[in-house]
C-alpha atoms as a PDB file:
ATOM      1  CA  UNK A   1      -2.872  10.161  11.779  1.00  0.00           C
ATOM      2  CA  UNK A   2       0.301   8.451  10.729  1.00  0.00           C
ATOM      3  CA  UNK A   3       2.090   5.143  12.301  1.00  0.00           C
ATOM      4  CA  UNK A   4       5.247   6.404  13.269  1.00  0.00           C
ATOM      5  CA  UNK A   5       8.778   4.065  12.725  1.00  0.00           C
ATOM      6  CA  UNK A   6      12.289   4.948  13.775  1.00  0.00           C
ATOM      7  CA  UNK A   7      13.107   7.314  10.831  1.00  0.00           C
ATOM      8  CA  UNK A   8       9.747   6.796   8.690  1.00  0.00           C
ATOM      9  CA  UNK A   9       6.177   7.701   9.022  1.00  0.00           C
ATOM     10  CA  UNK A  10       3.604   5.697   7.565  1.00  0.00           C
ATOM     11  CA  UNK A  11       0.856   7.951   6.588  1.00  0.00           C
ATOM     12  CA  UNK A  12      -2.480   8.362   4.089  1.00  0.00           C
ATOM     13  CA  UNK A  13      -1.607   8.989   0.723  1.00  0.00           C
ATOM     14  CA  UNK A  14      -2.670  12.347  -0.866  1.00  0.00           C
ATOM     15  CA  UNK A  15      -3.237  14.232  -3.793  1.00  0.00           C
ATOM     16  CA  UNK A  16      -0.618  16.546  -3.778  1.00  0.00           C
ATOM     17  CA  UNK A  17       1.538  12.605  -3.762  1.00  0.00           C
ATOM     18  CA  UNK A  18       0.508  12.072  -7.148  1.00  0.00           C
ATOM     19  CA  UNK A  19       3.082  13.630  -8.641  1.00  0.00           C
ATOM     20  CA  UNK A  20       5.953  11.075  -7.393  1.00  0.00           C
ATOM     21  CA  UNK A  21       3.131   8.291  -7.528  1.00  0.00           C
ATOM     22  CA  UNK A  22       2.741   8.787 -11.548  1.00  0.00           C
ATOM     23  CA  UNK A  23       6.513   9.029 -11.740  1.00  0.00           C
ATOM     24  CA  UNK A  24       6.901   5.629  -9.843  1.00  0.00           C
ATOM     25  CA  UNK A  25       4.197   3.936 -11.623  1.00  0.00           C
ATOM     26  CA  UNK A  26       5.928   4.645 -14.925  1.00  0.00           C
ATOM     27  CA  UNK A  27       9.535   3.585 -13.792  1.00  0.00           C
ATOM     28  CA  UNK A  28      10.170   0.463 -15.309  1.00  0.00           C
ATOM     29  CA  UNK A  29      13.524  -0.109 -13.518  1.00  0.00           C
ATOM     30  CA  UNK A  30      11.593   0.393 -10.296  1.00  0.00           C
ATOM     31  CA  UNK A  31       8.532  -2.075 -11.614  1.00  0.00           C
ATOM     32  CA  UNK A  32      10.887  -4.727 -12.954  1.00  0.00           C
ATOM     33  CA  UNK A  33      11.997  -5.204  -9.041  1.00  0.00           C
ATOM     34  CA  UNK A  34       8.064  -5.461  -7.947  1.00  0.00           C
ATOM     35  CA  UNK A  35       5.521  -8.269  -8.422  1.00  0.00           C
ATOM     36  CA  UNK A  36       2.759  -8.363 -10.866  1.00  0.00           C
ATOM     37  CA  UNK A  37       2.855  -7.120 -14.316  1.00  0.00           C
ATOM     38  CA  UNK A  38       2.474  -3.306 -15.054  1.00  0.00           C
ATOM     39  CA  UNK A  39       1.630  -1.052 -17.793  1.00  0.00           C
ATOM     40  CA  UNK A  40       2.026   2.171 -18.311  1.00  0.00           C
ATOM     41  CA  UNK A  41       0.017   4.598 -16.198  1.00  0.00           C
ATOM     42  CA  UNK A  42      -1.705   7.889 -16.960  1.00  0.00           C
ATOM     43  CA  UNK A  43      -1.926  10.578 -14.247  1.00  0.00           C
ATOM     44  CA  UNK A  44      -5.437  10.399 -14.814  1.00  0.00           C
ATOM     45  CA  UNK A  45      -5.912   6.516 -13.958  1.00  0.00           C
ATOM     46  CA  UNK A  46      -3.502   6.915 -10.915  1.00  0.00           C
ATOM     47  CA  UNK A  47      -5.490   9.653  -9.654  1.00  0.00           C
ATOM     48  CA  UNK A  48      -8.767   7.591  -9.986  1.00  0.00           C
ATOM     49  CA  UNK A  49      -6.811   4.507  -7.858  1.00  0.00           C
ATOM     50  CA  UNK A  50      -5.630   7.124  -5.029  1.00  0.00           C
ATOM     51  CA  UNK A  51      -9.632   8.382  -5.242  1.00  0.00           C
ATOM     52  CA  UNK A  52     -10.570   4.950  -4.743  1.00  0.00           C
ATOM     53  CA  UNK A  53      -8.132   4.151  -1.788  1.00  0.00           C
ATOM     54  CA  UNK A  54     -10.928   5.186   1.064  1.00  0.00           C
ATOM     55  CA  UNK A  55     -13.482   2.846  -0.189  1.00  0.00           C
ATOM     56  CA  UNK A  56     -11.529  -0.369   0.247  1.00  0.00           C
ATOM     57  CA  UNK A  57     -11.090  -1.921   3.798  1.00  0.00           C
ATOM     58  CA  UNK A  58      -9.330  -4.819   3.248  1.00  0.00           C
ATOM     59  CA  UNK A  59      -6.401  -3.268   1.675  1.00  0.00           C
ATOM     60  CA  UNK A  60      -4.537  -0.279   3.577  1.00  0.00           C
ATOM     61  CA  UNK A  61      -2.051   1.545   1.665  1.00  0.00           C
ATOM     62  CA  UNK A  62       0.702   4.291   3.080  1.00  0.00           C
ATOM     63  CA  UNK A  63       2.995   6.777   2.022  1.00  0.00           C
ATOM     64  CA  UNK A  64       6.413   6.550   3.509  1.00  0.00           C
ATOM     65  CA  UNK A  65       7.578   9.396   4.651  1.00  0.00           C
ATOM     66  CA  UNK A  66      10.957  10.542   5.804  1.00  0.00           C
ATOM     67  CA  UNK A  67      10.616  13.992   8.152  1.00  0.00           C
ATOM     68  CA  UNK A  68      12.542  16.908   6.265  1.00  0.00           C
ATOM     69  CA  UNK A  69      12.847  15.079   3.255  1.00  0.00           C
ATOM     70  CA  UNK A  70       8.585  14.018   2.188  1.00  0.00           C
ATOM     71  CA  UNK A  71       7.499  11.198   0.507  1.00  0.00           C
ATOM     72  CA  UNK A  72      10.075   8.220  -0.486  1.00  0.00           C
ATOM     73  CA  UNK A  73       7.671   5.346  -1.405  1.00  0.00           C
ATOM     74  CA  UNK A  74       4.938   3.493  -0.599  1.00  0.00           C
ATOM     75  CA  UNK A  75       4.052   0.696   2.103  1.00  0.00           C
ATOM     76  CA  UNK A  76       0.695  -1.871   1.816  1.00  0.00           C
ATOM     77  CA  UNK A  77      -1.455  -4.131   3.737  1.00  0.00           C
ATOM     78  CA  UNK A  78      -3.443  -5.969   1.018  1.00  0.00           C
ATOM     79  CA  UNK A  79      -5.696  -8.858   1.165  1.00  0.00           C
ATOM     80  CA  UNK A  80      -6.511  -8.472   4.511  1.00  0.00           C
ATOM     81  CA  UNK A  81      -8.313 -11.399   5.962  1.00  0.00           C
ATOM     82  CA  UNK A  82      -9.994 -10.463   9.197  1.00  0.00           C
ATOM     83  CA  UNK A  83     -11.528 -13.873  10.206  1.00  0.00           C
ATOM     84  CA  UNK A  84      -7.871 -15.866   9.640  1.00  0.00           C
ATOM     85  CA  UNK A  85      -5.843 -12.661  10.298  1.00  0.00           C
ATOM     86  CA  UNK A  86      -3.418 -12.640   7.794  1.00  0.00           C
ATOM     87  CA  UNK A  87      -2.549  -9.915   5.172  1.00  0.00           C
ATOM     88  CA  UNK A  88       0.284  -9.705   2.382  1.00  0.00           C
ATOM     89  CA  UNK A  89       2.535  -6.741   2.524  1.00  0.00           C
ATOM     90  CA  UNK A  90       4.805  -5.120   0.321  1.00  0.00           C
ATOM     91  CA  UNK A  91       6.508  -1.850  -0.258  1.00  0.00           C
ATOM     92  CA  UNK A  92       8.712  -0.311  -2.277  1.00  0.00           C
ATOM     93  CA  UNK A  93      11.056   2.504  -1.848  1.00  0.00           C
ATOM     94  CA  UNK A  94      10.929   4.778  -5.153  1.00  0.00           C
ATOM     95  CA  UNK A  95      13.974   6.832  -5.193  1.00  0.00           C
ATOM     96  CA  UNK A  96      17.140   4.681  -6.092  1.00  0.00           C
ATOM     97  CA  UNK A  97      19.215   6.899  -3.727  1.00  0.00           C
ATOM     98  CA  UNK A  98      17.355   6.052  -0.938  1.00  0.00           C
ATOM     99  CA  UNK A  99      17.872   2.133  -1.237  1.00  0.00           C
ATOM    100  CA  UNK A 100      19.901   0.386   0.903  1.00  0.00           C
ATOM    101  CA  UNK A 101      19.923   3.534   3.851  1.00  0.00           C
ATOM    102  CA  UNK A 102      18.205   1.410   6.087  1.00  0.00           C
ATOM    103  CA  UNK A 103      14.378   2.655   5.629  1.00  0.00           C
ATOM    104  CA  UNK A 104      13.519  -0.449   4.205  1.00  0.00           C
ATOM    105  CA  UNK A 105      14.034  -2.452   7.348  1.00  0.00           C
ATOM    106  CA  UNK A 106      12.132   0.504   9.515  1.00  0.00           C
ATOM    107  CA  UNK A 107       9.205   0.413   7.279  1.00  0.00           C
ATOM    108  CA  UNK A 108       9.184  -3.697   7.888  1.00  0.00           C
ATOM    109  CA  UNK A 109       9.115  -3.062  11.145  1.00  0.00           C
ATOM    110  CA  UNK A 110       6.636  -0.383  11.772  1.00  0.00           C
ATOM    111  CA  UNK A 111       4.211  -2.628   9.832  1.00  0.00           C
ATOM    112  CA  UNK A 112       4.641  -5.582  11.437  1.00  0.00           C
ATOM    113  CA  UNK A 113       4.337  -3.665  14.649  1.00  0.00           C
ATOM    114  CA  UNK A 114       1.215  -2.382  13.482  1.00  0.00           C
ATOM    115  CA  UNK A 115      -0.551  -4.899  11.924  1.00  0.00           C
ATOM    116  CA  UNK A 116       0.077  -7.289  14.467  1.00  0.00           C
ATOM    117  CA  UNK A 117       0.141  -4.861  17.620  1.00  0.00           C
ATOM    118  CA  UNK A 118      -2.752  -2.935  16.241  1.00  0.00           C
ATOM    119  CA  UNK A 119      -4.918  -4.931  14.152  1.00  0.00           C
ATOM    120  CA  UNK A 120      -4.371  -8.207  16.075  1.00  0.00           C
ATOM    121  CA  UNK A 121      -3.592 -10.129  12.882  1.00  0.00           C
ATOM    122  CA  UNK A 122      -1.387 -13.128  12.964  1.00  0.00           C
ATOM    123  CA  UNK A 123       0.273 -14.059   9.534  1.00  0.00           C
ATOM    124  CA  UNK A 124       1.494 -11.664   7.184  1.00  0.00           C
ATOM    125  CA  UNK A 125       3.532 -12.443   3.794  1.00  0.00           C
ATOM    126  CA  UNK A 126       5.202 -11.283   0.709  1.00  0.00           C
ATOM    127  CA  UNK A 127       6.514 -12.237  -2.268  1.00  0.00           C
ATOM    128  CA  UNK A 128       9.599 -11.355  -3.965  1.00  0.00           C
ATOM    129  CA  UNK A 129      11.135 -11.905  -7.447  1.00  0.00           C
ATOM    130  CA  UNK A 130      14.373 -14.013  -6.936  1.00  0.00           C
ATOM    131  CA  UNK A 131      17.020 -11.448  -8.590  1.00  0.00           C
ATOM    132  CA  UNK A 132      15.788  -8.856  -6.368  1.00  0.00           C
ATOM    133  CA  UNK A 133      18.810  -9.972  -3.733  1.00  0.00           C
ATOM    134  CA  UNK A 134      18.786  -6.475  -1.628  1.00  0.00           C
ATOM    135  CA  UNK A 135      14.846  -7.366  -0.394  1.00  0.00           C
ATOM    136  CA  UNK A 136      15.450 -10.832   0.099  1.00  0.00           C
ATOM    137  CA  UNK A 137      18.679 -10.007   2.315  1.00  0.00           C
ATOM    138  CA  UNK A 138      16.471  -6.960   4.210  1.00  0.00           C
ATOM    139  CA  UNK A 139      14.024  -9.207   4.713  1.00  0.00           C
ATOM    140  CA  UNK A 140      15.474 -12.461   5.736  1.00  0.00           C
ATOM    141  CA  UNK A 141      19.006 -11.042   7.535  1.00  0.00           C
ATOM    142  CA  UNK A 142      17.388  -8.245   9.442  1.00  0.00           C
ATOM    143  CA  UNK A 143      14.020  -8.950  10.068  1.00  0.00           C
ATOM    144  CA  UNK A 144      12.235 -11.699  11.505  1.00  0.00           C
ATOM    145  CA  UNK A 145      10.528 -13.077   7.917  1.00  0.00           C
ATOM    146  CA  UNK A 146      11.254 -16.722   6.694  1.00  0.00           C
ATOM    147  CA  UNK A 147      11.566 -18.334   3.447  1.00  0.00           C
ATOM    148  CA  UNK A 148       8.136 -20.252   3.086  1.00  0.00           C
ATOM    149  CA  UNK A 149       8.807 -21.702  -0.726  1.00  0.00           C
ATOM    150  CA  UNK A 150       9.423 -20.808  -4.086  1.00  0.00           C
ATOM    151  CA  UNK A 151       7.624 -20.940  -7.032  1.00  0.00           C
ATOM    152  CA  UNK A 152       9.359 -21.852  -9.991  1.00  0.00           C
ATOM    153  CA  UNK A 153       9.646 -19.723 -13.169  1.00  0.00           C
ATOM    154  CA  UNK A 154       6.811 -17.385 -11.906  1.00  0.00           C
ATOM    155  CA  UNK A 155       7.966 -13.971 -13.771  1.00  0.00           C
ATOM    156  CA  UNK A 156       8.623 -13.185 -16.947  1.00  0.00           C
ATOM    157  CA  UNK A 157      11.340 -10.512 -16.807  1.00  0.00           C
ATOM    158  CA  UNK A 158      14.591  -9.209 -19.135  1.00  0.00           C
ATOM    159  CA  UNK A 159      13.462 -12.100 -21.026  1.00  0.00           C
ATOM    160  CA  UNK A 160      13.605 -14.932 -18.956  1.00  0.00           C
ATOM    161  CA  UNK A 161      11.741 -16.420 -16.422  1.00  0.00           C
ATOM    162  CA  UNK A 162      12.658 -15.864 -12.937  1.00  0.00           C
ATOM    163  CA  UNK A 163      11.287 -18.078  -9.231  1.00  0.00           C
ATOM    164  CA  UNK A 164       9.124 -15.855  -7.096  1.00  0.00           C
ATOM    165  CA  UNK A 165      10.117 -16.098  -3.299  1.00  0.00           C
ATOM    166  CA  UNK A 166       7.403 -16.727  -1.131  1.00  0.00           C
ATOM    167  CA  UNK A 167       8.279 -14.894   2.242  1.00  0.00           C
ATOM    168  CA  UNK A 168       6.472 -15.146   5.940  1.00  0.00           C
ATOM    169  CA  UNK A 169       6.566 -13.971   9.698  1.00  0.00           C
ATOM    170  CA  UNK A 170       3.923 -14.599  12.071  1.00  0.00           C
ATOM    171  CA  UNK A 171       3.313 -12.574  15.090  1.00  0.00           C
ATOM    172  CA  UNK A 172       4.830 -14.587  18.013  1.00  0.00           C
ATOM    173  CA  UNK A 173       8.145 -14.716  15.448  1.00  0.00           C
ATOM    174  CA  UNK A 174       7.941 -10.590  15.445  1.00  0.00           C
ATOM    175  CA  UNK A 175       7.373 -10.550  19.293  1.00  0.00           C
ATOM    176  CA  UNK A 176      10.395 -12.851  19.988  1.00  0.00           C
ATOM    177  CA  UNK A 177      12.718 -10.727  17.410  1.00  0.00           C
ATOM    178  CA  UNK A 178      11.218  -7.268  19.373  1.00  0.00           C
ATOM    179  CA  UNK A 179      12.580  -8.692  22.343  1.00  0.00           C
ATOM    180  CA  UNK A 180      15.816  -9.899  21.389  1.00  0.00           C
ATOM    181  CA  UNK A 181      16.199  -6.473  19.838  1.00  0.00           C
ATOM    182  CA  UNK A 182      15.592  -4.667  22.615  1.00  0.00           C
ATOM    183  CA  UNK A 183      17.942  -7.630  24.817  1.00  0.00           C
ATOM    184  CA  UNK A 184      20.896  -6.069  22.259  1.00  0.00           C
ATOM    185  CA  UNK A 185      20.346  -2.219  22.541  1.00  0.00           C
END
């Protein structure tokens, strides 16, 4: 099964992934755009986390897929809380070349439009480091999220500290944006 976008596919990751997955996982100009602090990452210990994927419900995590081209990243659902309905998402798009074409704002969408069309949740959010100006702008400019807050000084990056942006959409504010999308077309 995969949860198909506009361009994209959201689909299971797999072994034969692991490949690009270990490359990703050990590209520290992709990681210093990303939350959370990373190490580097044996094939082996990636491996074990893909294993592991199947045994964890409350966090859903996708390939993104571009047809005639494969895999170009990855796509989450993390956190899920089924009795409040809320999730955090984030992605990331791990070829450099492929940033900024637009697949960004189609994976956005196709999650939104499946976690709130398909799972019935209500909330999701994201965070995002503040120097990381192309996701802010694809978020806030061409999607439905809002700015919810900042937290001051949160990372440690390129030795500084940096805020991290605290992002949001609910579910009524991705049904209203679906139909003044399709009011435009």
């Amino acid at each position: 099964m995969s949860i198909r976008g506009q361009r994209i596919l959201l689909r299971a990751l797999e072994l034969e992934d692991l490949p690009l997955l270990h490359q990703w996982s050990n590209d520290e100009e992709l990681w210093s755009l990303l939350g959370g602090w990373h190490f580097p990452t044996s094939c082996e210990a990636q491996r074990n986390w893909l294993l592991g994927l199947p045994k964890d419900p409350l966090n859903q995590r996708f390939g993104i897929e571009v047809p005639g081209y494969g895999l170009i990243g990855t796509a989450n659902l993390v956190g899920i809380d089924w009795k409040n309905r809320t999730a955090e998402h984030g992605m990331m798009i791990g070829d450099s070349a492929l940033r900024g074409q637009g697949y960004g704002t189609d994976v956005i969408a196709t999650v939104m439009r499946y976690a709130f069309d398909e799972l019935g949740l209500s909330r999701l959010w994201t965070t995002i480091i503040e120097y990381n100006a192309p996701s802010l702008a694809t978020y806030t400019r061409k999607t439905p999220w809002v700015i919810e807050g900042v937290q001051r000084q949160w990372y440690y990056r390129k030795g500084q500290r940096w805020d991290r942006v605290l992002l949001g959409v609910t579910a009524q504010e991705y049904r209203d944006w679906q139909v003044a999308r399709e009011n435009n077309q």
